[in-house]
Protein backbone atom coordinates (compact mmCIF):
# COMPACT_ATOMS: atom_id res chain seq x y z
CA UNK A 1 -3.47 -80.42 -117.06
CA UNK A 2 -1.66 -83.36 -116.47
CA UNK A 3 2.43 -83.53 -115.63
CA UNK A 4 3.12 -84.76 -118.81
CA UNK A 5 1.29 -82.19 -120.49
CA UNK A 6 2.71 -79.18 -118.41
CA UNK A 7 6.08 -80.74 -119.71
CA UNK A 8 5.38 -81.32 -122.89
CA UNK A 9 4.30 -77.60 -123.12
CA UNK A 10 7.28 -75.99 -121.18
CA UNK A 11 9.56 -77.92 -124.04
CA UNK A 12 7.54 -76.74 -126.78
CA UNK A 13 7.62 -72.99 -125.55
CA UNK A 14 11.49 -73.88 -125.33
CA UNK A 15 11.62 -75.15 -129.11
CA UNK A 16 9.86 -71.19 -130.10
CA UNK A 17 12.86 -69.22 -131.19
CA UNK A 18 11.06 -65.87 -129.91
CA UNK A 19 10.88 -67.50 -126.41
CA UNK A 20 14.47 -68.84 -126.69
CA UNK A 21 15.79 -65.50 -127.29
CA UNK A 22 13.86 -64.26 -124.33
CA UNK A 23 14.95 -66.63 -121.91
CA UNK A 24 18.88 -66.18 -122.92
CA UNK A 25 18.51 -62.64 -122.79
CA UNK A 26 16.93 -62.77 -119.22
CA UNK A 27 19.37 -65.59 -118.05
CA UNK A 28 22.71 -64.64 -119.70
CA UNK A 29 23.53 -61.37 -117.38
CA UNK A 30 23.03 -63.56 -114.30
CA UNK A 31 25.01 -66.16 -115.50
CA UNK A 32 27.76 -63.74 -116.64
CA UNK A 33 27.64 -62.01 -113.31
CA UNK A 34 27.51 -65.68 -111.66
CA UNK A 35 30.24 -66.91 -112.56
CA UNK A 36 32.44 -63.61 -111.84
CA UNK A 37 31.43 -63.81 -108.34
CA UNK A 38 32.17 -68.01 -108.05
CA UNK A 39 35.40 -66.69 -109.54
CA UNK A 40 36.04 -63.62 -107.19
CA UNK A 41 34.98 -66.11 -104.28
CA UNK A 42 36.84 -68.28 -104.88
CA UNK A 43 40.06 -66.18 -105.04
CA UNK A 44 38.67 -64.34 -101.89
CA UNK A 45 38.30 -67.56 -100.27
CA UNK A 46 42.21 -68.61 -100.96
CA UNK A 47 43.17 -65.36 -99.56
CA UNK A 48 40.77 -66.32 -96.01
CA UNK A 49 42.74 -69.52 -96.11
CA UNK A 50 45.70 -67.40 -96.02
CA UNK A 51 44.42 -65.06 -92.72
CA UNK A 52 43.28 -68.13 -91.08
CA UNK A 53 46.51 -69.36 -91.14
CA UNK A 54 48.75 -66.58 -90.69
CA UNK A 55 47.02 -63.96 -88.69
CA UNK A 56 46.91 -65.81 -85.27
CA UNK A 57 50.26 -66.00 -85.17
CA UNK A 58 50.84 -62.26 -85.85
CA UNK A 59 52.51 -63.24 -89.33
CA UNK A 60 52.11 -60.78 -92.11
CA UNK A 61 49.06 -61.84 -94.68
CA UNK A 62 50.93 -60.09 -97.34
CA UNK A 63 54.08 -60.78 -97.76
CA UNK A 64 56.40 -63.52 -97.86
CA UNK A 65 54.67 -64.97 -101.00
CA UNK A 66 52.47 -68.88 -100.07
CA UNK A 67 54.83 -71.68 -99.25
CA UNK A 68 54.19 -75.66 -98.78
CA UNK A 69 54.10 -75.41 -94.60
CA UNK A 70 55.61 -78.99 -95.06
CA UNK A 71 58.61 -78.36 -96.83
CA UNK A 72 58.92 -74.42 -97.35
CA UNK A 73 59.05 -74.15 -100.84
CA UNK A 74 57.40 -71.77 -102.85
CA UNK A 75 54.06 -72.23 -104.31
CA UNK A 76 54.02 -71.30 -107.80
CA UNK A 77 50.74 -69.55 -109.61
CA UNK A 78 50.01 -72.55 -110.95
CA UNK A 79 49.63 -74.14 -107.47
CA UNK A 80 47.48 -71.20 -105.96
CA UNK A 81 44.48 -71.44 -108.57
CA UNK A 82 41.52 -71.71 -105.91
CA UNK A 83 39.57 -75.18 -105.96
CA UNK A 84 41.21 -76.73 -109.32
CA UNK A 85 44.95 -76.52 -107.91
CA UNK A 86 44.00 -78.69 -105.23
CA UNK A 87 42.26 -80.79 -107.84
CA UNK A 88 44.93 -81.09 -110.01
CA UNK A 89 47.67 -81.82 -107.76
CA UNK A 90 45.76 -84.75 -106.21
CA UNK A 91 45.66 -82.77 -103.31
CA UNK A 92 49.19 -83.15 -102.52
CA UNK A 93 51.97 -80.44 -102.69
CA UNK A 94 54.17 -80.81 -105.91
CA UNK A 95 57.44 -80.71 -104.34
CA UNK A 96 57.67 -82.79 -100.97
CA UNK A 97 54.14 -84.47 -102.21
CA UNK A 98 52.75 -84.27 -98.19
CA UNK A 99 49.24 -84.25 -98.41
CA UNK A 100 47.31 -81.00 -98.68
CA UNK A 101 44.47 -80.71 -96.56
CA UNK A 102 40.91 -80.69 -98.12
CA UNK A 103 40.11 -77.39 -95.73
CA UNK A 104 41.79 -75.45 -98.62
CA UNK A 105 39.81 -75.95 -101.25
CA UNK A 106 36.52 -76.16 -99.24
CA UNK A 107 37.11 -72.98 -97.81
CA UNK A 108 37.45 -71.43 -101.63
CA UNK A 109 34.33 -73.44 -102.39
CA UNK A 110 32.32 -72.31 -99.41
CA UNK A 111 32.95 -68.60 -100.43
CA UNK A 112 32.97 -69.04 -103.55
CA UNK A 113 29.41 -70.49 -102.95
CA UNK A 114 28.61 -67.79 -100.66
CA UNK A 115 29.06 -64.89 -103.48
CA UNK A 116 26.98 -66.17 -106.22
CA UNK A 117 24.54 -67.68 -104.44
CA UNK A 118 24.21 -64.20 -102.42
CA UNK A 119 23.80 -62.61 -106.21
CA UNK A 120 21.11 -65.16 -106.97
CA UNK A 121 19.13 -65.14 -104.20
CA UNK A 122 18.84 -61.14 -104.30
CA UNK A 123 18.80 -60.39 -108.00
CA UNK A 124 16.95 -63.82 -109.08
CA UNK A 125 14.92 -64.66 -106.42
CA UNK A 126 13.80 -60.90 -104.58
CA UNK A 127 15.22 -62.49 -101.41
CA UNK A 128 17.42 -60.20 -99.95
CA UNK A 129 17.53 -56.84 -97.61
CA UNK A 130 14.56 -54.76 -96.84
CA UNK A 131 13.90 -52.74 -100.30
CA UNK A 132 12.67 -48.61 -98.89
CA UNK A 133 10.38 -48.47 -102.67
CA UNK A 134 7.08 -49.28 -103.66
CA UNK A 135 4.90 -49.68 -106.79
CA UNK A 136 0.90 -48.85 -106.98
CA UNK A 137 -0.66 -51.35 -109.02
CA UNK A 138 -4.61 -51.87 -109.44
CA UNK A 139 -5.67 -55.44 -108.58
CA UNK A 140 -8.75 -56.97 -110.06
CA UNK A 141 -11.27 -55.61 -108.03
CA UNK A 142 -10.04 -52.05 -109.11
CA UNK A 143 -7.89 -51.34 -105.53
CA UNK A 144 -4.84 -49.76 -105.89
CA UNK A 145 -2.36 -52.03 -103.45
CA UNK A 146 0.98 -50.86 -102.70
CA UNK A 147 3.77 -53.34 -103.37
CA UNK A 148 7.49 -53.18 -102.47
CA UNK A 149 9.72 -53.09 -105.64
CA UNK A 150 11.81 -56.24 -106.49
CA UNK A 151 15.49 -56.05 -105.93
CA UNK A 152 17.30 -54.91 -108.93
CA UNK A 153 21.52 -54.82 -109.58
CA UNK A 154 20.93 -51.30 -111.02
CA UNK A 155 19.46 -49.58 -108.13
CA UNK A 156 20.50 -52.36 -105.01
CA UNK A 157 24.02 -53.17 -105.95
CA UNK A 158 25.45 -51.74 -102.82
CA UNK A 159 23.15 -54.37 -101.10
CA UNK A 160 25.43 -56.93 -103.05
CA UNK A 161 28.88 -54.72 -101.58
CA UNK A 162 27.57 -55.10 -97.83
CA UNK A 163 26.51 -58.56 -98.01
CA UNK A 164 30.26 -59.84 -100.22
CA UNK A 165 32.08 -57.53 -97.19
CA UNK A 166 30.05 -59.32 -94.39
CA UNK A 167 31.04 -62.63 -95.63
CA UNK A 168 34.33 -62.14 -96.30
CA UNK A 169 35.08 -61.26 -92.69
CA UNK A 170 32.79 -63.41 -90.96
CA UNK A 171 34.31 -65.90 -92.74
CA UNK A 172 37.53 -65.31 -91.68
CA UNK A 173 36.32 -64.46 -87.85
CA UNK A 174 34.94 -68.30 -87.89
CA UNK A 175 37.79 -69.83 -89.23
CA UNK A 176 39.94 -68.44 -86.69
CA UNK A 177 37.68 -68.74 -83.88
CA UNK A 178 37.07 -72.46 -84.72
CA UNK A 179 40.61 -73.60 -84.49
CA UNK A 180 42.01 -71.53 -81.76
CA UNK A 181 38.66 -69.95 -79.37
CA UNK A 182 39.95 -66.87 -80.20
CA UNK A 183 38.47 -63.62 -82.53
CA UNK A 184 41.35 -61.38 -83.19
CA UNK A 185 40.10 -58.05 -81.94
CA UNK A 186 41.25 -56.08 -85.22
CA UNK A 187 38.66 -58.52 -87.71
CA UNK A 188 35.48 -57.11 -86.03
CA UNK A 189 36.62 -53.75 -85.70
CA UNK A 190 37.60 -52.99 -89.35
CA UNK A 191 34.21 -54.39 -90.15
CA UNK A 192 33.14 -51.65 -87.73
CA UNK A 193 34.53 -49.10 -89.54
CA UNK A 194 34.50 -50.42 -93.15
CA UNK A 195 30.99 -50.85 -92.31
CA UNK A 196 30.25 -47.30 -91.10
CA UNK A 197 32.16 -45.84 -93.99
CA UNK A 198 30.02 -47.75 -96.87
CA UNK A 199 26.85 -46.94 -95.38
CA UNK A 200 27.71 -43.33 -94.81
CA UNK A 201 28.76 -43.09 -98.72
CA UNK A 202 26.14 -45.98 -100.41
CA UNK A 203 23.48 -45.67 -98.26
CA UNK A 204 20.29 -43.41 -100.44
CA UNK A 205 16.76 -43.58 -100.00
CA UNK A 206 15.48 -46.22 -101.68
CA UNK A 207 18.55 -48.49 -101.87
CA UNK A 208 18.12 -52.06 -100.47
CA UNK A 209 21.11 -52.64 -97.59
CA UNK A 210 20.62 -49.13 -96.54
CA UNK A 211 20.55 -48.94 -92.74
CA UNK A 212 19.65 -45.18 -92.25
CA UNK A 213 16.84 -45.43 -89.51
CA UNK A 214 12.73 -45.02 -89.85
CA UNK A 215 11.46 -41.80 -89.26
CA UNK A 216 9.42 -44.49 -86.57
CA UNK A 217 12.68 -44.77 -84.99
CA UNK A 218 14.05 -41.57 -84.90
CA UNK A 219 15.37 -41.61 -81.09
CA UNK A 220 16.81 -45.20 -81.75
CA UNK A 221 19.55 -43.05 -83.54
CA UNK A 222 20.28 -40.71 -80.53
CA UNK A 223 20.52 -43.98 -78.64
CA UNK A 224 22.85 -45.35 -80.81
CA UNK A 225 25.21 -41.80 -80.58
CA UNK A 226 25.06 -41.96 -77.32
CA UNK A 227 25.96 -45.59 -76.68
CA UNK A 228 28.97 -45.32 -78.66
CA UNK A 229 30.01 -42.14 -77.04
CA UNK A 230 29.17 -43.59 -73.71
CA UNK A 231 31.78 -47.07 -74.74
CA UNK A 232 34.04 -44.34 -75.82
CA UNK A 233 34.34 -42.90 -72.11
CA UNK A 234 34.18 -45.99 -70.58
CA UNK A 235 37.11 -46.81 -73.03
CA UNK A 236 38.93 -43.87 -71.24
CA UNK A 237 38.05 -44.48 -68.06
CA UNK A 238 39.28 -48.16 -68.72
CA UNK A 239 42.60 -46.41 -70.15
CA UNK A 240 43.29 -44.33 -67.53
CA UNK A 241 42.57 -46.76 -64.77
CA UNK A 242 39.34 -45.94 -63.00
CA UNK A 243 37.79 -48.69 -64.50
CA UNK A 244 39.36 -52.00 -63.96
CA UNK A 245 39.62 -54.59 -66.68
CA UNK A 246 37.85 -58.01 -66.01
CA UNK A 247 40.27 -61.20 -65.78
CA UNK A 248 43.37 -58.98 -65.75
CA UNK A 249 45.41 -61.42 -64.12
CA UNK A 250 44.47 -63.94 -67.10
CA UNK A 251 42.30 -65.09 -69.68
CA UNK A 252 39.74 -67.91 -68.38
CA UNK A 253 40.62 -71.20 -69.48
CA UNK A 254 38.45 -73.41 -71.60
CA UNK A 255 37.73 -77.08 -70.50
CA UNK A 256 39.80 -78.61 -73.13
CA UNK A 257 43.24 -76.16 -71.68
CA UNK A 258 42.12 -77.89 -68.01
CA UNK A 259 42.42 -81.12 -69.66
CA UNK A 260 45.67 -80.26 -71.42
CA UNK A 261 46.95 -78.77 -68.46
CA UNK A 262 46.34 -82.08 -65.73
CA UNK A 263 47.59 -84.25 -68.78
CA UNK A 264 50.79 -82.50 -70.03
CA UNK A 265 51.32 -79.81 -66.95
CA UNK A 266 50.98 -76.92 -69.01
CA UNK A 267 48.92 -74.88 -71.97
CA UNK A 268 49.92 -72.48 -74.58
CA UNK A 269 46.71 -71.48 -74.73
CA UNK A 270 44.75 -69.77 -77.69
CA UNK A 271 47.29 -68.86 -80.32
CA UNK A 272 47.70 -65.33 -80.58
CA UNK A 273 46.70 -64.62 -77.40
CA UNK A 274 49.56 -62.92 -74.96
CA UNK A 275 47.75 -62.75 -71.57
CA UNK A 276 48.15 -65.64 -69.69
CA UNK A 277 45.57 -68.23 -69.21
CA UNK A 278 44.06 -68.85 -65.20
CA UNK A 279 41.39 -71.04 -63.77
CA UNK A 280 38.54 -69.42 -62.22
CA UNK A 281 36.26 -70.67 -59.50
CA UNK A 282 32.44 -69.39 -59.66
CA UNK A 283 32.62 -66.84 -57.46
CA UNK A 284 35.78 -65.49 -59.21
CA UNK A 285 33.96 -65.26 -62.41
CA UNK A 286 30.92 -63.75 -60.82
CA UNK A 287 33.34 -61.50 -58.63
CA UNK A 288 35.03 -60.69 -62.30
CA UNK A 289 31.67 -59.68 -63.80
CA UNK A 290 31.36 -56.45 -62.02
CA UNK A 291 33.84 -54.63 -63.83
CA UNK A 292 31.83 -55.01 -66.84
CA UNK A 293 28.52 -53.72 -65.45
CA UNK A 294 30.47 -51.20 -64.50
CA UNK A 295 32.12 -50.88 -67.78
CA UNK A 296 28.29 -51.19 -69.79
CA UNK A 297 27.11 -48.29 -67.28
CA UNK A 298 27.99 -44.91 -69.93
CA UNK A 299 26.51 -46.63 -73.07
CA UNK A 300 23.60 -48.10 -71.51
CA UNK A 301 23.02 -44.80 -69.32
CA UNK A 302 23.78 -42.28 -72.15
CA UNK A 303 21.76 -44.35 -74.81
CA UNK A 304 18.50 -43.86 -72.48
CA UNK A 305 19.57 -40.44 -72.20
CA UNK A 306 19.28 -39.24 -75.70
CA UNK A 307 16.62 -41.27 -76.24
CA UNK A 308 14.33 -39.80 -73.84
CA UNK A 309 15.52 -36.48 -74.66
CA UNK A 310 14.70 -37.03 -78.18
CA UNK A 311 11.21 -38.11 -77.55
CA UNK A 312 10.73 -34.94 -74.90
CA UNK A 313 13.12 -32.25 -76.19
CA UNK A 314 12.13 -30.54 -79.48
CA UNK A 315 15.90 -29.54 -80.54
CA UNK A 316 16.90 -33.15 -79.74
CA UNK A 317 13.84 -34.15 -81.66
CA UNK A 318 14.49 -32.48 -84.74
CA UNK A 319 18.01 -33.50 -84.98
CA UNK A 320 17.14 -37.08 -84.69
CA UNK A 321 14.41 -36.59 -87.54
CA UNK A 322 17.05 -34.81 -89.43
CA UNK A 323 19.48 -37.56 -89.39
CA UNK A 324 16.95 -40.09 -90.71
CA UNK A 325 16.50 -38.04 -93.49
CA UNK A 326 20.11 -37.10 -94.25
CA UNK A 327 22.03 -40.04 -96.34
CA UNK A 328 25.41 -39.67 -95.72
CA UNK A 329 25.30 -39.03 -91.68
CA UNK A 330 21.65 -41.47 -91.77
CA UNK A 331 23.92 -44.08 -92.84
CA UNK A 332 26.29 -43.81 -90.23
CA UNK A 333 24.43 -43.27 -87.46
CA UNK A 334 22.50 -46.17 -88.90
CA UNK A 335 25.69 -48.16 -88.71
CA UNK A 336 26.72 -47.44 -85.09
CA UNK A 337 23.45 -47.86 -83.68
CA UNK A 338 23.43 -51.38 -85.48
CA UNK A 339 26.83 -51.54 -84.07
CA UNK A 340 25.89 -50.57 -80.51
CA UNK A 341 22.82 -52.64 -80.32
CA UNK A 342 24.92 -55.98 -81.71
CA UNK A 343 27.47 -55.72 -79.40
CA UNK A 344 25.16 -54.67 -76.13
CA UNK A 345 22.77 -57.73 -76.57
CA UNK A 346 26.29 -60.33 -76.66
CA UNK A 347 27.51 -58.32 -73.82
CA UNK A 348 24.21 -58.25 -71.89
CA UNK A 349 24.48 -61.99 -72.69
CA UNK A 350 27.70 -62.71 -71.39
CA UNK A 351 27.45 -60.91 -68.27
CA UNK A 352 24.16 -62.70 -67.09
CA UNK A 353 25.11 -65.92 -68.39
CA UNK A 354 28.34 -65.76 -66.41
CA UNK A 355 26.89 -64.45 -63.41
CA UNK A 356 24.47 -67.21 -63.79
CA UNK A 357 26.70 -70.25 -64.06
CA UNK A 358 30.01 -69.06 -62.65
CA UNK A 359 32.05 -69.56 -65.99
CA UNK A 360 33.13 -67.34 -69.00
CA UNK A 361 29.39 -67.30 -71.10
CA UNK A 362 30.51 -65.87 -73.86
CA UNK A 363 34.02 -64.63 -74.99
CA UNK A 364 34.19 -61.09 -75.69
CA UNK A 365 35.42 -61.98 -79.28
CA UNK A 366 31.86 -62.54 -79.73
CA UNK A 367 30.74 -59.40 -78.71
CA UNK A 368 33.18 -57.57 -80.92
CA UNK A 369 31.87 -59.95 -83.79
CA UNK A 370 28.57 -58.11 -83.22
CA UNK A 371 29.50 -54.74 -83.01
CA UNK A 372 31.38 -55.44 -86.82
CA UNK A 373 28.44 -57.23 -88.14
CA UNK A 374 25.44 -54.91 -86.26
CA UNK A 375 27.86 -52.01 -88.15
CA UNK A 376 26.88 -53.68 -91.79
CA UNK A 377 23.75 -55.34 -91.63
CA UNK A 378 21.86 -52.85 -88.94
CA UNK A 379 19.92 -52.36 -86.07
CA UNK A 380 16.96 -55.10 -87.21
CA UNK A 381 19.23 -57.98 -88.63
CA UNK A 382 21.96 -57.92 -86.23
CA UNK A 383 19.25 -58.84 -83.23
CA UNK A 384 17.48 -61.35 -84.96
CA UNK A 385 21.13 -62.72 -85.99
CA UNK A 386 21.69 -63.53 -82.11
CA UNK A 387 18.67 -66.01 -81.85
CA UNK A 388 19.25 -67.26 -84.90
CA UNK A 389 22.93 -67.97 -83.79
CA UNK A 390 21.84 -69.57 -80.30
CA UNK A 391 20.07 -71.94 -82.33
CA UNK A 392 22.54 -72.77 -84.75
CA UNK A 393 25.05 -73.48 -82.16
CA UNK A 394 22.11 -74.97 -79.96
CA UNK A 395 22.41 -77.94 -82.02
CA UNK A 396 26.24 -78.26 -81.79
CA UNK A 397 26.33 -78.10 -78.30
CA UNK A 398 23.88 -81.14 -77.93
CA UNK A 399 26.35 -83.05 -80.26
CA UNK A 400 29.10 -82.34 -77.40
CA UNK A 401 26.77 -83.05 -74.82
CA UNK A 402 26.59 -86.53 -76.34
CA UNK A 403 29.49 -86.93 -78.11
CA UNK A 404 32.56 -85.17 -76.29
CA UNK A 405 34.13 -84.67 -72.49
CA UNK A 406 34.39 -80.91 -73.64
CA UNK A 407 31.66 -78.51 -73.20
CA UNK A 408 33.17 -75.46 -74.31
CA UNK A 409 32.62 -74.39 -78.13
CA UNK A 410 33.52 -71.71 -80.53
CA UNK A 411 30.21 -69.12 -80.68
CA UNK A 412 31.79 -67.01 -83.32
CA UNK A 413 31.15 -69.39 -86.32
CA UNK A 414 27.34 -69.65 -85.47
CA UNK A 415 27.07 -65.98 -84.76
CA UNK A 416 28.37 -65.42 -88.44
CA UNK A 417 25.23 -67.88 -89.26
CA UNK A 418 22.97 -65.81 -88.12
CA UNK A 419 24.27 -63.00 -89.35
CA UNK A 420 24.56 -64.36 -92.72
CA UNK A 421 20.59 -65.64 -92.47
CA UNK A 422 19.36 -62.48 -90.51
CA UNK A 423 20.72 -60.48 -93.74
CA UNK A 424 17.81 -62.52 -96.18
CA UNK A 425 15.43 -63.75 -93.68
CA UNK A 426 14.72 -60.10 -91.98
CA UNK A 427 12.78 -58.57 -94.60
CA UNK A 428 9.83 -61.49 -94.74
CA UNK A 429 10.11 -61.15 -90.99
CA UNK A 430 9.71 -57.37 -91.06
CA UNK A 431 7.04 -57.54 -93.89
CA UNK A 432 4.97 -60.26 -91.46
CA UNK A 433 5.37 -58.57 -88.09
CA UNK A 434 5.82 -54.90 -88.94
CA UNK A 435 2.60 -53.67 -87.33
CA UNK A 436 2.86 -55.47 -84.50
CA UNK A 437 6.46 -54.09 -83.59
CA UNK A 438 5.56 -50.44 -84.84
CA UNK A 439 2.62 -50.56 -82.12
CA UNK A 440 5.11 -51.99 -79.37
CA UNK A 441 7.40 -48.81 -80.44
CA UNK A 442 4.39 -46.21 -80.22
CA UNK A 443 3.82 -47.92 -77.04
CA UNK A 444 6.88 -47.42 -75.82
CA UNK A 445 7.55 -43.86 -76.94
CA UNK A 446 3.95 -42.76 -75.22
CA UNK A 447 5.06 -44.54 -72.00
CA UNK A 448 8.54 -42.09 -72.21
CA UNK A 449 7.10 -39.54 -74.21
């Protein structure tokens, strides 16, 4: 059949009344719930604007109500509608008329963007989180072939939940971290424990987004228990002053704060930041380094731990088997074992690249980005989300190469990439390569088992 026959055909099918009525059936739920999430992005995305703004410099998000930054005065509903505000003011501010930047409304667009096309790709195109179903059907030859079920908004909405959450703070993490180098600690955290909370009450058998571990992977649950009650004493040691904090005496300085520095004789550093800022050499930074091994020792030692003892002690064994088969505790162990494994890899990261080239590798914003995002999207996602990342930001560090006398750029927003990708892009991975990375886990249990 030619292309002007296959068209001719697709508009007659769309002059049959019958068909019509089909198609707006199948099409007008989407588009209802489409355009409620561009609306509820969009709002969400005027309130990131608001964060972004506000929340470096320790300002309350809340309260007093938006005001022109130019002249004070205070923005009326009217001038708060998300995208069309900006629109219809000509992107200037009504009162002093200063020009508005574009940021505003591009931020609102980008979420806004973000939501529904999160909806469509999961509920209209099956691409979306791993879905724990399947369906027999009978091919032609007579075989029965298993088949994963589609995603649907009736079963997998809290899919749609952990994936509007992620964005929403990632978003906010990037924005912040690309004008100031800085990831206010308290983002990533409350995506820690918003993140273990919905899993522990959403996550069900069954239910795309749910991060409850394999019965394959029993002991990586243990692992994950004990790596976050191994950071937990290394917290306390930190606390009460065995441990020793890395660059206590002040925060490393960035390439662009030397340059400020030798131009104007002095920084303010990162916004929002209180420690002071200090120049390392190499071998400071290397020096430096040591009290985060030390730091890493309880989660990485007590991680191994449980593992080993769930793969050679019976007791250990059944309560690891138990938790992958118990929803509301699955899911949260699920969630901190994401969390641990997120955060570890950055940190590993960091350490070796700073050991390796005598400077700051990684900021340990990023690592708390990982430990909130690993505590949402899981154990899978969140370490496919680092290489995805590197390469993301791969390419904007070649543009600086090229292009700037700085070297030093923000990782968070590219780590929020990943994440964002890993959460639709992990599920053909897993469907491609899941044999080959169930035998590399048998392998590895039989060498410790």
């Amino acid at each position: 059949m030619t292309a002007q026959h296959e068209i001719a055909s697709a508009l007659g099918r769309f002059s049959d009344p019958a068909y019509a009525d089909t198609l707006q059936k199948m099409l007008m739920p989407h588009a209802v719930y489409l355009l409620f999430l561009f609306a509820l992005g969009a709002c969400v995305g005027s309130f990131l604007n608001v964060v972004a703004y506000r929340f470096p410099l320790g300002k309350s998000v809340i309260s007093p109500p938006s005001a022109c930054p130019k002249c004070n005065t205070r923005l009326s509903w009217r001038d708060n509608i998300p995208i069309f505000g900006w629109i219809l003011l000509a992107g200037k501010c009504r009162y002093c008329r200063n020009p508005v930047s574009i940021r505003y409304p591009l931020v609102e667009l980008t979420t806004a963007l973000f939501f529904a096309g999160g909806y469509a790709l999961m509920f209209m195109g099956d691409i979306g989180p791993i879905v724990h179903r399947s369906l027999v059907e009978t091919n032609a030859f007579g075989i029965d072939v298993v088949k994963p079920m589609e995603l649907t908004l009736a079963w997998d909405w809290p899919a749609l939940v952990f994936y509007l959450v992620l964005v929403s703070f990632l978003m906010a993490a990037s924005l912040i971290d690309f004008d100031h180098f800085v990831i206010p600690i308290r983002i990533p955290w409350a995506m820690f424990f918003l993140g273990v909370g919905l899993h522990a009450w959403l996550d069900r058998q069954g239910v795309a987004g749910s991060v409850s571990i394999d019965p394959e992977f029993a002991p990586m649950g243990m692992m994950g228990i004990g790596a976050g009650v191994g950071w937990l004493i290394s917290m306390v040691l930190l606390r009460t002053g065995v441990f020793k904090q890395s660059f206590a005496e002040g925060s490393p300085m960035l390439d662009r704060e030397v340059a400020e520095r030798d131009e104007t004789g002095s920084t303010g550093g990162p916004v929002g930041v209180s420690m002071p800022l200090k120049e390392y050499s190499k071998g400071e930074v290397r020096y430096e380094m040591r009290h985060e091994i030390l730091f890493l020792l309880p989660p990485l030692m007590l991680a191994g731990l449980l593992g080993v003892l769930s793969m050679r002690v019976e007791a250990v064994s059944d309560v690891a088997m138990w938790l992958t088969q118990s929803n509301g505790a699955g899911g949260a162990v699920g969630a901190i074992t994401g969390a641990a494994v997120g955060g570890l890899l950055i940190w590993v990261v960091r350490v070796f690249g700073s050991l390796l080239f005598g400077k700051e590798a990684m900021g340990l914003g990023d690592a708390h980005l990982m430990v909130g995002a690993g505590a949402i999207i899981g154990t899978g996602p969140v370490a496919m989300s680092l290489f995805l990342g590197a390469f993301a930001g791969l390419i904007h560090a070649v543009v600086l190469l090229f292009g700037s006398r700085f070297r030093s750029l923000p990782f968070g927003p590219y780590l929020a990439i990943g994440a964002i990708l890993s959460f639709f892009l992990y599920r053909p991975f897993w469907a491609q390569y899941e044999r080959d990375i169930l035998a590399f886990a048998s392998m590895i249990g039989d060498l410790f088992g």
